[in-house]
PDB file of N, CA and C in Angstrom:
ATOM      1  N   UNK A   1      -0.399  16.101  -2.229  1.00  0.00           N
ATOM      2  CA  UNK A   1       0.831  16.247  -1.484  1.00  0.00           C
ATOM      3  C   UNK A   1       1.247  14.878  -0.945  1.00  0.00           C
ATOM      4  N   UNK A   2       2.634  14.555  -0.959  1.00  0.00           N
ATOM      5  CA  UNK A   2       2.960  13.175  -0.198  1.00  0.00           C
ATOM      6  C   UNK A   2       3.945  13.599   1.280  1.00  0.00           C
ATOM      7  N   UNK A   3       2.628  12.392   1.785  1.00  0.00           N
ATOM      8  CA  UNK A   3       3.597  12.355   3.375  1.00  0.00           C
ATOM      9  C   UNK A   3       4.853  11.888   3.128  1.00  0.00           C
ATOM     10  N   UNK A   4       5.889  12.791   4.414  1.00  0.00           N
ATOM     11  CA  UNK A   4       7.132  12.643   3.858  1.00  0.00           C
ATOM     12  C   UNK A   4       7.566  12.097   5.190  1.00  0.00           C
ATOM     13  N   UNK A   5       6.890  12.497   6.015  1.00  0.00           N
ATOM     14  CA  UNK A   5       7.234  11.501   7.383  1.00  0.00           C
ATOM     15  C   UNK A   5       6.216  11.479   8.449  1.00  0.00           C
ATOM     16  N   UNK A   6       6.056  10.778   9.415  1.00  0.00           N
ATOM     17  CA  UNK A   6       4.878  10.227  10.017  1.00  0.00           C
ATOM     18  C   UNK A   6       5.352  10.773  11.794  1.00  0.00           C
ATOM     19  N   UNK A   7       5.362  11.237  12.781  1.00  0.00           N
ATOM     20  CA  UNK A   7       5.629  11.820  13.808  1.00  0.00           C
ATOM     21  C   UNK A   7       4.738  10.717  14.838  1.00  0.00           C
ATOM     22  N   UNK A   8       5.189  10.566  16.344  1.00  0.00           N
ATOM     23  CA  UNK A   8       4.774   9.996  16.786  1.00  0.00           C
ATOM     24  C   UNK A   8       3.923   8.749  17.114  1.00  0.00           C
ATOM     25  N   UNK A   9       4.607   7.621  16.668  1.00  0.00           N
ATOM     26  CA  UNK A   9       4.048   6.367  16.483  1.00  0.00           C
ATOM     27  C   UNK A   9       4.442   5.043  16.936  1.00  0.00           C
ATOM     28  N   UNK A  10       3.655   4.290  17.328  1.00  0.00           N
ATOM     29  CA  UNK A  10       4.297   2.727  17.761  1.00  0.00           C
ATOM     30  C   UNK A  10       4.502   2.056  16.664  1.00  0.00           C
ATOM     31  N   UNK A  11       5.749   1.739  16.451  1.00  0.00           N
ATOM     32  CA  UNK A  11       6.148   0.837  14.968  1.00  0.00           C
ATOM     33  C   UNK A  11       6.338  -1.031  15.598  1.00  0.00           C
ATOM     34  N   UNK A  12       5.992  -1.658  14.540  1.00  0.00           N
ATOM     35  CA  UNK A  12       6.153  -2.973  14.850  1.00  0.00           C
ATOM     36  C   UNK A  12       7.648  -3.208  13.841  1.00  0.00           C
ATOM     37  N   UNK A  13       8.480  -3.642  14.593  1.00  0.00           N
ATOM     38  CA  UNK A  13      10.025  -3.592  14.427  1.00  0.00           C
ATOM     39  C   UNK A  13       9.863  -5.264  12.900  1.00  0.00           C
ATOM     40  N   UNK A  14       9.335  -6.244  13.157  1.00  0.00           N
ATOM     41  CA  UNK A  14       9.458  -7.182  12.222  1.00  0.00           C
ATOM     42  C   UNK A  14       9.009  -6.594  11.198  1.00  0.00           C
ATOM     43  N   UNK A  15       9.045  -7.152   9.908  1.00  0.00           N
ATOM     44  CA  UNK A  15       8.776  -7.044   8.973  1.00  0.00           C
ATOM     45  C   UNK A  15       8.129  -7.919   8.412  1.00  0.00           C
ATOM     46  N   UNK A  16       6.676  -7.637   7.341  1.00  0.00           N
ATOM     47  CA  UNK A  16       5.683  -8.007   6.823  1.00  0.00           C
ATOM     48  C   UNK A  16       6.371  -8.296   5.324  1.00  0.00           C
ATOM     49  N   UNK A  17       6.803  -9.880   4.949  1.00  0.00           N
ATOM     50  CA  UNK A  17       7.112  -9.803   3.899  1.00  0.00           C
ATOM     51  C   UNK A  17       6.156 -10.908   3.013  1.00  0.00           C
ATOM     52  N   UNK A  18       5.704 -10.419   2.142  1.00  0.00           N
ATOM     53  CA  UNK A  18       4.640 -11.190   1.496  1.00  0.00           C
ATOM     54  C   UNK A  18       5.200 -11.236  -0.392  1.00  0.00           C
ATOM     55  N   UNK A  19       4.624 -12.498  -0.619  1.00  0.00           N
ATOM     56  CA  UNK A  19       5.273 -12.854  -2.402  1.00  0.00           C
ATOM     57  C   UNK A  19       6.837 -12.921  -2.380  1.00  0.00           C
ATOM     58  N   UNK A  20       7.528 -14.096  -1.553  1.00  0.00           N
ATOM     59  CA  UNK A  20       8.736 -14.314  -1.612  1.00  0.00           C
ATOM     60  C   UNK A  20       9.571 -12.568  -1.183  1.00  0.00           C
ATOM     61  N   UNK A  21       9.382 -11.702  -0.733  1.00  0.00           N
ATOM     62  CA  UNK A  21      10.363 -10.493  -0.866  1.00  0.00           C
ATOM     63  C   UNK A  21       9.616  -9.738  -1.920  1.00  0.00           C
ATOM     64  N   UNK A  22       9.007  -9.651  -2.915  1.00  0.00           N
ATOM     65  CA  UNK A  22       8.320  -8.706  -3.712  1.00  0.00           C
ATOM     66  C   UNK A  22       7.873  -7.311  -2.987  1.00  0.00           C
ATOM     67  N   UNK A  23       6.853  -7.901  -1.481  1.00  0.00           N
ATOM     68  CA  UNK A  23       6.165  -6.899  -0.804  1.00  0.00           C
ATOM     69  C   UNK A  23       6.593  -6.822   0.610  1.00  0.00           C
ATOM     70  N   UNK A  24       7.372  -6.090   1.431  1.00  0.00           N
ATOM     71  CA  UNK A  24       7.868  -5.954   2.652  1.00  0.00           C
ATOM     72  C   UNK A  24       7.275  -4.629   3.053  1.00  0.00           C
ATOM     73  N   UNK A  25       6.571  -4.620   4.345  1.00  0.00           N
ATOM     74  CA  UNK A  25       6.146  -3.454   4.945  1.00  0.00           C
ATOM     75  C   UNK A  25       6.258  -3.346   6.638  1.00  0.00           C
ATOM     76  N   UNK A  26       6.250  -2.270   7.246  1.00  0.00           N
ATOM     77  CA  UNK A  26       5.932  -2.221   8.845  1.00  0.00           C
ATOM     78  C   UNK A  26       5.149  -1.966   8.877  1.00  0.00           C
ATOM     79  N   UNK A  27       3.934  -2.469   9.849  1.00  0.00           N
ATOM     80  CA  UNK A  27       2.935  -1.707  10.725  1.00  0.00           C
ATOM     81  C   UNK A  27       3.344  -1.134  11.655  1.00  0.00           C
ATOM     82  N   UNK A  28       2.470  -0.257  11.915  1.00  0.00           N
ATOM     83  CA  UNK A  28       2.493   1.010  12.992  1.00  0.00           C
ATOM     84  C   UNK A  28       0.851   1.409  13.514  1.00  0.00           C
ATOM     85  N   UNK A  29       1.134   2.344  14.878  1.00  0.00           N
ATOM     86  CA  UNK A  29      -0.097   2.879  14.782  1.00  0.00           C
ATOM     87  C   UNK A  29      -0.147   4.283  15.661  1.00  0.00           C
ATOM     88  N   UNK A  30      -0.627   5.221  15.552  1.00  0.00           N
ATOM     89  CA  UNK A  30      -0.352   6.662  15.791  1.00  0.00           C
ATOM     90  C   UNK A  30      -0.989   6.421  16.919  1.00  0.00           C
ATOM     91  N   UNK A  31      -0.741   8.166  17.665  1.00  0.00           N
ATOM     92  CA  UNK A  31      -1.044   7.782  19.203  1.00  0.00           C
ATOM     93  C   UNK A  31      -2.826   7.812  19.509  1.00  0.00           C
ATOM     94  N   UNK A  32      -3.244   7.841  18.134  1.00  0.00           N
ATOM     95  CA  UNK A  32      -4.742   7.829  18.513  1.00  0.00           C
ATOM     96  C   UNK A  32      -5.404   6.810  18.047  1.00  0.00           C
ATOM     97  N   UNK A  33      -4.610   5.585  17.797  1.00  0.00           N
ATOM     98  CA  UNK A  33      -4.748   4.465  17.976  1.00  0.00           C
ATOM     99  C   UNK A  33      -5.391   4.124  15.842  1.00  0.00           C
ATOM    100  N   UNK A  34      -4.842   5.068  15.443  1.00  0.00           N
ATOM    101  CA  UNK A  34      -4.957   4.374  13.821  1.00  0.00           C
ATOM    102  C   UNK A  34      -3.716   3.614  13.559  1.00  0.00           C
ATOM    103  N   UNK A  35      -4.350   2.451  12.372  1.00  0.00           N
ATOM    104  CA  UNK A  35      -3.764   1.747  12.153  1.00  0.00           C
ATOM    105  C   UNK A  35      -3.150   1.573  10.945  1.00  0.00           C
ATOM    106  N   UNK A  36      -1.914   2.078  10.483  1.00  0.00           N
ATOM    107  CA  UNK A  36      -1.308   2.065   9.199  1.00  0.00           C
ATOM    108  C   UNK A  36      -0.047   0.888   9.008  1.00  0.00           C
ATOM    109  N   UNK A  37       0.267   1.247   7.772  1.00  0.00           N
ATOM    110  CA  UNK A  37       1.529   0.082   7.483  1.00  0.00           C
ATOM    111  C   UNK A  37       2.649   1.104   6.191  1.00  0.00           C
ATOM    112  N   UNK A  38       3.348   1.263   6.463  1.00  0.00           N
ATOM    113  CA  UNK A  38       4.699   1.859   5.385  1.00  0.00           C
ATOM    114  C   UNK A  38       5.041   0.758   4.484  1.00  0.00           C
ATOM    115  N   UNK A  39       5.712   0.798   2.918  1.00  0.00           N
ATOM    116  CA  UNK A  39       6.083  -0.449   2.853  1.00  0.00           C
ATOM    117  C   UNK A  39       6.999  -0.204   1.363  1.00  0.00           C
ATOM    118  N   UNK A  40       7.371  -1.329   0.515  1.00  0.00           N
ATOM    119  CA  UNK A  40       7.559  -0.825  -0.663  1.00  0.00           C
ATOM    120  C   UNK A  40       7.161  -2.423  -1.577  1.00  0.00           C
ATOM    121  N   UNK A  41       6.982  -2.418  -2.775  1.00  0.00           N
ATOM    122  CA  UNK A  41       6.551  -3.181  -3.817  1.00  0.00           C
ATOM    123  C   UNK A  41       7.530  -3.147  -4.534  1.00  0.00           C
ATOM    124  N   UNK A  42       8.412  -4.228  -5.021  1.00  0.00           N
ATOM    125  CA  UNK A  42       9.497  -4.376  -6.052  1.00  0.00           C
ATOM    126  C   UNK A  42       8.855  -4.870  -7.226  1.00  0.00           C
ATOM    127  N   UNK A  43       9.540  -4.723  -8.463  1.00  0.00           N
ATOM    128  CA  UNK A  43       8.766  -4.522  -9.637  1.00  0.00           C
ATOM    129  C   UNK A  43       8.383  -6.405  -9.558  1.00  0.00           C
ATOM    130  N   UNK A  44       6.667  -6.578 -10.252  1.00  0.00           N
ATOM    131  CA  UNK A  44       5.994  -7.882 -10.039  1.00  0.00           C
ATOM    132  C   UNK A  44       4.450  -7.489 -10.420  1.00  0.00           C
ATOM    133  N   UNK A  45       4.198  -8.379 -10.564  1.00  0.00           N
ATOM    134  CA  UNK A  45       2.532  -8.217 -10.597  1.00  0.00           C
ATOM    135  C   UNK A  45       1.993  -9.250  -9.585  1.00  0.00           C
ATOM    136  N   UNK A  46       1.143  -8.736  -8.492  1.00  0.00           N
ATOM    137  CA  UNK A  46       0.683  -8.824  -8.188  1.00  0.00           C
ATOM    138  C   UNK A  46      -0.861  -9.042  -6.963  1.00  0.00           C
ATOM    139  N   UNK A  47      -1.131  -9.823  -6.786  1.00  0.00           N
ATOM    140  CA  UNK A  47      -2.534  -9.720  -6.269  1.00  0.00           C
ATOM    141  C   UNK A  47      -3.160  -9.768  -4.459  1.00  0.00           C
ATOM    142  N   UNK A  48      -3.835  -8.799  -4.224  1.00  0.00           N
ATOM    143  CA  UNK A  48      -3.473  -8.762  -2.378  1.00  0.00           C
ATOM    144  C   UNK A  48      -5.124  -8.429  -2.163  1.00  0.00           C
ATOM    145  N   UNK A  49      -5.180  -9.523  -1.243  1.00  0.00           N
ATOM    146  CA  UNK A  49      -6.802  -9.256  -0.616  1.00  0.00           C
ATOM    147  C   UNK A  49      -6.705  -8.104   0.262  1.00  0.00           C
ATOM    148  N   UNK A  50      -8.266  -7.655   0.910  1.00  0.00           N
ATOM    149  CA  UNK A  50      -8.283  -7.119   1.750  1.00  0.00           C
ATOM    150  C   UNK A  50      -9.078  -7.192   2.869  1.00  0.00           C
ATOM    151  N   UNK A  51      -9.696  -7.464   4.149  1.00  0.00           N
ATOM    152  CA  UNK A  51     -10.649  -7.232   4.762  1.00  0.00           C
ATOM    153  C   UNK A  51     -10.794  -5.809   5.457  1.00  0.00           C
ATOM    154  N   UNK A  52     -10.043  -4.805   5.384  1.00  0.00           N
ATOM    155  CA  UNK A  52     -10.390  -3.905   6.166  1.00  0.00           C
ATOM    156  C   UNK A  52     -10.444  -2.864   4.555  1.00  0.00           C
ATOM    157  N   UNK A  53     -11.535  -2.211   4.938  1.00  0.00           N
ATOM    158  CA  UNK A  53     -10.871  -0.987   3.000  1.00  0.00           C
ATOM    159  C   UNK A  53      -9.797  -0.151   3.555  1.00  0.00           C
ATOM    160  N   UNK A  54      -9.016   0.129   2.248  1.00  0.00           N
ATOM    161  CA  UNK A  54      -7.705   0.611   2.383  1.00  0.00           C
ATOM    162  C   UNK A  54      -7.453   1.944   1.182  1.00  0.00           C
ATOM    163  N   UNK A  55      -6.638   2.597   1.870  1.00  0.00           N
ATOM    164  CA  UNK A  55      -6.181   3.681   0.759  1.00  0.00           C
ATOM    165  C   UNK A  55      -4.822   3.612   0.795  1.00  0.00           C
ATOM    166  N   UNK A  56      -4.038   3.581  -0.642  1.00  0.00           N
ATOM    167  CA  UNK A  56      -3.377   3.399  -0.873  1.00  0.00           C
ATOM    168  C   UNK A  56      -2.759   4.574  -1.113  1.00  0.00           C
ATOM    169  N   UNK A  57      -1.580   5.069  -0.501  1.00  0.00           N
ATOM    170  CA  UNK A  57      -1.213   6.257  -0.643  1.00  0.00           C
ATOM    171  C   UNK A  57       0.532   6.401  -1.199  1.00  0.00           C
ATOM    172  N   UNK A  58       0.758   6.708  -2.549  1.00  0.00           N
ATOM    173  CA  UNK A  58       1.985   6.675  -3.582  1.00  0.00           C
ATOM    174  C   UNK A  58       3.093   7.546  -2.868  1.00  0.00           C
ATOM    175  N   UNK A  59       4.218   7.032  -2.258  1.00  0.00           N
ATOM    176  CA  UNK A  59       4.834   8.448  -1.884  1.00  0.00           C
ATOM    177  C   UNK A  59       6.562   7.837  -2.315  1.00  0.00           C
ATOM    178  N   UNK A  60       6.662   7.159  -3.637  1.00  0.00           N
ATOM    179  CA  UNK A  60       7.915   7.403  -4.167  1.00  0.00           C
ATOM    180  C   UNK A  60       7.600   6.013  -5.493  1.00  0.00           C
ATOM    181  N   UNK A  61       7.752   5.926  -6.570  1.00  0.00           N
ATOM    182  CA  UNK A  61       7.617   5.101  -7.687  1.00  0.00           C
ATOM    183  C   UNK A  61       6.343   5.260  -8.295  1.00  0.00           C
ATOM    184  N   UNK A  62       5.809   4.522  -8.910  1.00  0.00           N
ATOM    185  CA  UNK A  62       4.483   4.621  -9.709  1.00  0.00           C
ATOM    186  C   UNK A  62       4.024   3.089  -9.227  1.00  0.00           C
ATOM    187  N   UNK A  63       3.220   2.745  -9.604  1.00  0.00           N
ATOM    188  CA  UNK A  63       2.236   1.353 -10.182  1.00  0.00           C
ATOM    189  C   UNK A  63       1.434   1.416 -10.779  1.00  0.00           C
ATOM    190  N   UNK A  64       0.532   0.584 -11.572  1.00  0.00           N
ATOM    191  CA  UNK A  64      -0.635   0.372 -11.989  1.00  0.00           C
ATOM    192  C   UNK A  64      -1.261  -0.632 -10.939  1.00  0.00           C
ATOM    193  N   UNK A  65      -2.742  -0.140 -11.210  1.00  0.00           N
ATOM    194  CA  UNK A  65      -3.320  -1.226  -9.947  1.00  0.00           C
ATOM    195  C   UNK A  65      -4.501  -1.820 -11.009  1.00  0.00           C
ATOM    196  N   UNK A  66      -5.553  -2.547 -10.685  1.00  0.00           N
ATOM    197  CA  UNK A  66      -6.693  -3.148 -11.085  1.00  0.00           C
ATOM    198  C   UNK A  66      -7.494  -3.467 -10.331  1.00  0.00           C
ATOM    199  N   UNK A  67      -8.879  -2.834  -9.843  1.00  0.00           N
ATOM    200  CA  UNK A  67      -9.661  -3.234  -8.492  1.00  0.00           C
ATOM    201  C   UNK A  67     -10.681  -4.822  -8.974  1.00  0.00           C
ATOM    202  N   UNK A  68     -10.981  -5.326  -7.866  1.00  0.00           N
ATOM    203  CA  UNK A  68     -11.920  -6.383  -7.677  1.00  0.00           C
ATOM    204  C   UNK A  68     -12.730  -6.122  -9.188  1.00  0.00           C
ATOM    205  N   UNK A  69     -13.457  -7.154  -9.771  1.00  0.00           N
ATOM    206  CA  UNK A  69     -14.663  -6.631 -10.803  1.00  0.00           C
ATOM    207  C   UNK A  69     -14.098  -5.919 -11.870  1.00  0.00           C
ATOM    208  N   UNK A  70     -12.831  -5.582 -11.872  1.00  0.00           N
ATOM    209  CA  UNK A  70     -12.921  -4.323 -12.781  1.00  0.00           C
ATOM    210  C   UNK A  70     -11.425  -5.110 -14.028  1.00  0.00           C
ATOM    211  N   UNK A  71     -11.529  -4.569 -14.964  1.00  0.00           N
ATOM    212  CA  UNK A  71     -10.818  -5.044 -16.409  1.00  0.00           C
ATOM    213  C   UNK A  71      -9.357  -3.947 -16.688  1.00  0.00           C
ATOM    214  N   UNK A  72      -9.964  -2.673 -16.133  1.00  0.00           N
ATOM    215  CA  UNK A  72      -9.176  -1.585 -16.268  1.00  0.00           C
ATOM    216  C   UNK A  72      -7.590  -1.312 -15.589  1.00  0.00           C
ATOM    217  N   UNK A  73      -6.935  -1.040 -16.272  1.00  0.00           N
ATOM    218  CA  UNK A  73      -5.477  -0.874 -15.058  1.00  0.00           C
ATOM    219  C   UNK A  73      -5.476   0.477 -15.084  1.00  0.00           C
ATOM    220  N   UNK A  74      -5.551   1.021 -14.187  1.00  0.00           N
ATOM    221  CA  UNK A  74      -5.112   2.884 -13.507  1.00  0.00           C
ATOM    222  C   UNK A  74      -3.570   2.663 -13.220  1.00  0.00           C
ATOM    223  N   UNK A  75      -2.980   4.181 -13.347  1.00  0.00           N
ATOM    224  CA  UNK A  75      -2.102   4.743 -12.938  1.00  0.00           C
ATOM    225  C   UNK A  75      -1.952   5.070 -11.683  1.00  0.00           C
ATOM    226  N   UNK A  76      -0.619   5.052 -11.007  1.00  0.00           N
ATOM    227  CA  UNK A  76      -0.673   5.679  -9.507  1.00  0.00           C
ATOM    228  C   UNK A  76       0.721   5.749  -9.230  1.00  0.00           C
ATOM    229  N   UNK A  77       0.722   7.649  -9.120  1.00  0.00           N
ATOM    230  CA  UNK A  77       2.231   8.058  -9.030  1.00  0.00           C
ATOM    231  C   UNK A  77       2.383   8.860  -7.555  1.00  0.00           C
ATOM    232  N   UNK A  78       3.580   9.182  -7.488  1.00  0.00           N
ATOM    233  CA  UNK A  78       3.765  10.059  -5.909  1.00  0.00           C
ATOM    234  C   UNK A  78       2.748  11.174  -6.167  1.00  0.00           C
ATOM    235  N   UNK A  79       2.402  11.169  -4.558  1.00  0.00           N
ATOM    236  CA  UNK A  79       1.447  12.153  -4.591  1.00  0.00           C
ATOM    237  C   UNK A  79      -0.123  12.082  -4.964  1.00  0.00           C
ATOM    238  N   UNK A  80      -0.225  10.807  -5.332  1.00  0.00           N
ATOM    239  CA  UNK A  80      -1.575  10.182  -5.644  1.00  0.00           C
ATOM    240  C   UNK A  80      -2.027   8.701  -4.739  1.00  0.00           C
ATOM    241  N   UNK A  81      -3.310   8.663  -4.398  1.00  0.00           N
ATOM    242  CA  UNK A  81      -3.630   7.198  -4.122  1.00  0.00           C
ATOM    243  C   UNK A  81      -4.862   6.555  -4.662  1.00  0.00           C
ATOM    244  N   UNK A  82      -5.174   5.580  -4.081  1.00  0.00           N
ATOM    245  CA  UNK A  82      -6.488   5.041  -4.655  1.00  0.00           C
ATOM    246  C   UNK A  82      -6.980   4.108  -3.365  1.00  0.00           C
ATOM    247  N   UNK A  83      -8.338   3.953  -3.584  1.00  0.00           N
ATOM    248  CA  UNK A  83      -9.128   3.540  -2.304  1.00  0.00           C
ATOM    249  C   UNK A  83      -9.642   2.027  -3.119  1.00  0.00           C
ATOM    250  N   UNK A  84      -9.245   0.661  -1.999  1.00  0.00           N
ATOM    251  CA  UNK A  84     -10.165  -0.592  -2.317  1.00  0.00           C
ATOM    252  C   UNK A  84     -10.975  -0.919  -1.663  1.00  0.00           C
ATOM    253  N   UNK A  85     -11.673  -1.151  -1.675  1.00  0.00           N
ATOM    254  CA  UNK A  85     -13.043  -1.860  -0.831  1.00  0.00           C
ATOM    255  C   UNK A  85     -12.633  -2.621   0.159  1.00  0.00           C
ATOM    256  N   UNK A  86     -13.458  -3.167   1.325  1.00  0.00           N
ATOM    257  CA  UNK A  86     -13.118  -3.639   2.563  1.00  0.00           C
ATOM    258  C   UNK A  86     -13.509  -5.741   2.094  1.00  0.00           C
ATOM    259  N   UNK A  87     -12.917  -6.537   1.743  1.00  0.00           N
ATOM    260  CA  UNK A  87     -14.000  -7.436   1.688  1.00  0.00           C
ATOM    261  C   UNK A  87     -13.044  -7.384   0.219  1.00  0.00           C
ATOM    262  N   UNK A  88     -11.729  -7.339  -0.388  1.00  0.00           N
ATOM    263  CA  UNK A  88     -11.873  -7.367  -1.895  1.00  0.00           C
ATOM    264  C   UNK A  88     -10.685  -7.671  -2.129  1.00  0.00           C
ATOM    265  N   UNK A  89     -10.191  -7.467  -3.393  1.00  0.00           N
ATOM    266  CA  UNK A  89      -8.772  -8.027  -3.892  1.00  0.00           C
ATOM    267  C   UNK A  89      -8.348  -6.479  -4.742  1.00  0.00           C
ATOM    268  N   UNK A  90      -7.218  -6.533  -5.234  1.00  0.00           N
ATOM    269  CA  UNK A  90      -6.590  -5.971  -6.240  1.00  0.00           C
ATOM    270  C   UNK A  90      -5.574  -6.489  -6.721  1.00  0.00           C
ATOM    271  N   UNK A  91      -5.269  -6.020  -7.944  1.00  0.00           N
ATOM    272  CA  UNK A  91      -3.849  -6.484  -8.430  1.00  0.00           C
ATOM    273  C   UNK A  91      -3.111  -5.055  -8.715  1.00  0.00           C
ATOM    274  N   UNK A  92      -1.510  -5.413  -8.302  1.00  0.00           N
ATOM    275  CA  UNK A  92      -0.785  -4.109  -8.542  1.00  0.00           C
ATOM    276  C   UNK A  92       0.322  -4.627  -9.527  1.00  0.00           C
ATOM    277  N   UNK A  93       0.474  -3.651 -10.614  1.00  0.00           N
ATOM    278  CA  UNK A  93       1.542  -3.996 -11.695  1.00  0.00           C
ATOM    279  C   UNK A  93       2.835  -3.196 -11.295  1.00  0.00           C
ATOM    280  N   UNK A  94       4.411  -3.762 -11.008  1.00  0.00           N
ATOM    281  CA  UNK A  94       5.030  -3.045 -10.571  1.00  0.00           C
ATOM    282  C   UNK A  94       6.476  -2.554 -11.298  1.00  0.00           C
ATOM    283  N   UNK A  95       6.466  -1.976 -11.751  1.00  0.00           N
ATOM    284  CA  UNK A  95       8.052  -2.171 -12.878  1.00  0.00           C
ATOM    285  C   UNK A  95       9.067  -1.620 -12.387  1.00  0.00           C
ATOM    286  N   UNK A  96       9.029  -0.660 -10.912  1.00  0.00           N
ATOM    287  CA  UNK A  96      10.002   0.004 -10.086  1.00  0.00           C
ATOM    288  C   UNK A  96       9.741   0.173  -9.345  1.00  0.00           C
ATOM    289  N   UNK A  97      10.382  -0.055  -7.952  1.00  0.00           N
ATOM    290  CA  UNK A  97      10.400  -0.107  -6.901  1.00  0.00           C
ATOM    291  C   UNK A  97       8.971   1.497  -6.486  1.00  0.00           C
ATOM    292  N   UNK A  98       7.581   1.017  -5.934  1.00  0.00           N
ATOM    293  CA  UNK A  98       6.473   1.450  -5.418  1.00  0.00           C
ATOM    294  C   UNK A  98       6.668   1.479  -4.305  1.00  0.00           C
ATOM    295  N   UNK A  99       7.057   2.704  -3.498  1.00  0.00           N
ATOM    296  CA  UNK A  99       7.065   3.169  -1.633  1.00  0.00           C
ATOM    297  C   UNK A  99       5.161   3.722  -1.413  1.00  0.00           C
ATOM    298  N   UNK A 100       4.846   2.867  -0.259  1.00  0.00           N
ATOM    299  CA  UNK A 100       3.269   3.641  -0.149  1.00  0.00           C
ATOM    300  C   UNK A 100       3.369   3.500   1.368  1.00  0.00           C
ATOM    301  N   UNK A 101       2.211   4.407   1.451  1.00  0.00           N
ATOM    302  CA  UNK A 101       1.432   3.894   2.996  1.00  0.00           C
ATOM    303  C   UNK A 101       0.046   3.998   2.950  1.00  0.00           C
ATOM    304  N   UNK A 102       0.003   2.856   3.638  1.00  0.00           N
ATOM    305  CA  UNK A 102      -1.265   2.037   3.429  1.00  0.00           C
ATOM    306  C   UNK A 102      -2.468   2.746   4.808  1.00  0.00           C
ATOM    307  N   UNK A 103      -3.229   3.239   4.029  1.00  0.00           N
ATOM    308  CA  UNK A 103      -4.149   3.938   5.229  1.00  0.00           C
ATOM    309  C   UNK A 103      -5.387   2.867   5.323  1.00  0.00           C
ATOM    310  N   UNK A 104      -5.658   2.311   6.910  1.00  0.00           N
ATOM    311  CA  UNK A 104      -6.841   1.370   6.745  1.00  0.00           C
ATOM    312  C   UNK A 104      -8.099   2.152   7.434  1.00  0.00           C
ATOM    313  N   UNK A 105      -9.025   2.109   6.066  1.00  0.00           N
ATOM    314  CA  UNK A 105     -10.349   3.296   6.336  1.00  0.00           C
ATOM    315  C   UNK A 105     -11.210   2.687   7.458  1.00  0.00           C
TER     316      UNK A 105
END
């Protein structure tokens, strides 16, 4: 199922824009003090560390992603996500505009 909207939250009003405009997102954080980010990916390839692990959660476009170590590109459509390691990289392949929210585990 994809979240379709998020209820009660402190939003950080600037915007997180990373790769020239490619990747723009808000952070936020619910009233029990988790810490998420909304965002969208314009079509691009590419590559985003992480230190905290993250789940990536699809809620309008597709991507392909590629984790740390790994050769393989996966699929990831609305209604689907995928989890990266805390400590790691990925690459995301983007050919249409990718809406997610970013859950930090």
């Amino acid at each position: 199922m994809t979240t379709a909207s998020i209820d009660h939250v402190s939003l950080t009003t600037k915007a997180n824009v990373y790769f020239d405009g490619k990747c723009v997102s808000h952070s936020f954080t619910l009233a029990d003090g988790t810490k998420k980010s909304v965002g969208v990916v314009l079509p691009a390839t590419l590559t985003f560390g992480t230190a905290a692990a993250e789940i990536m959660e699809c809620v309008g476009g597709a991507c392909e992603y590629k984790l740390d170590g790994s050769d393989e590109w996966k699929k990831s459509e609305a209604g689907e996500s995928f989890h990266i390691p805390a400590n790691s990289k990925f690459d995301i392949r983007v050919t249409e505009a990718y809406h997610y929210i970013c859950h930090y585990a």
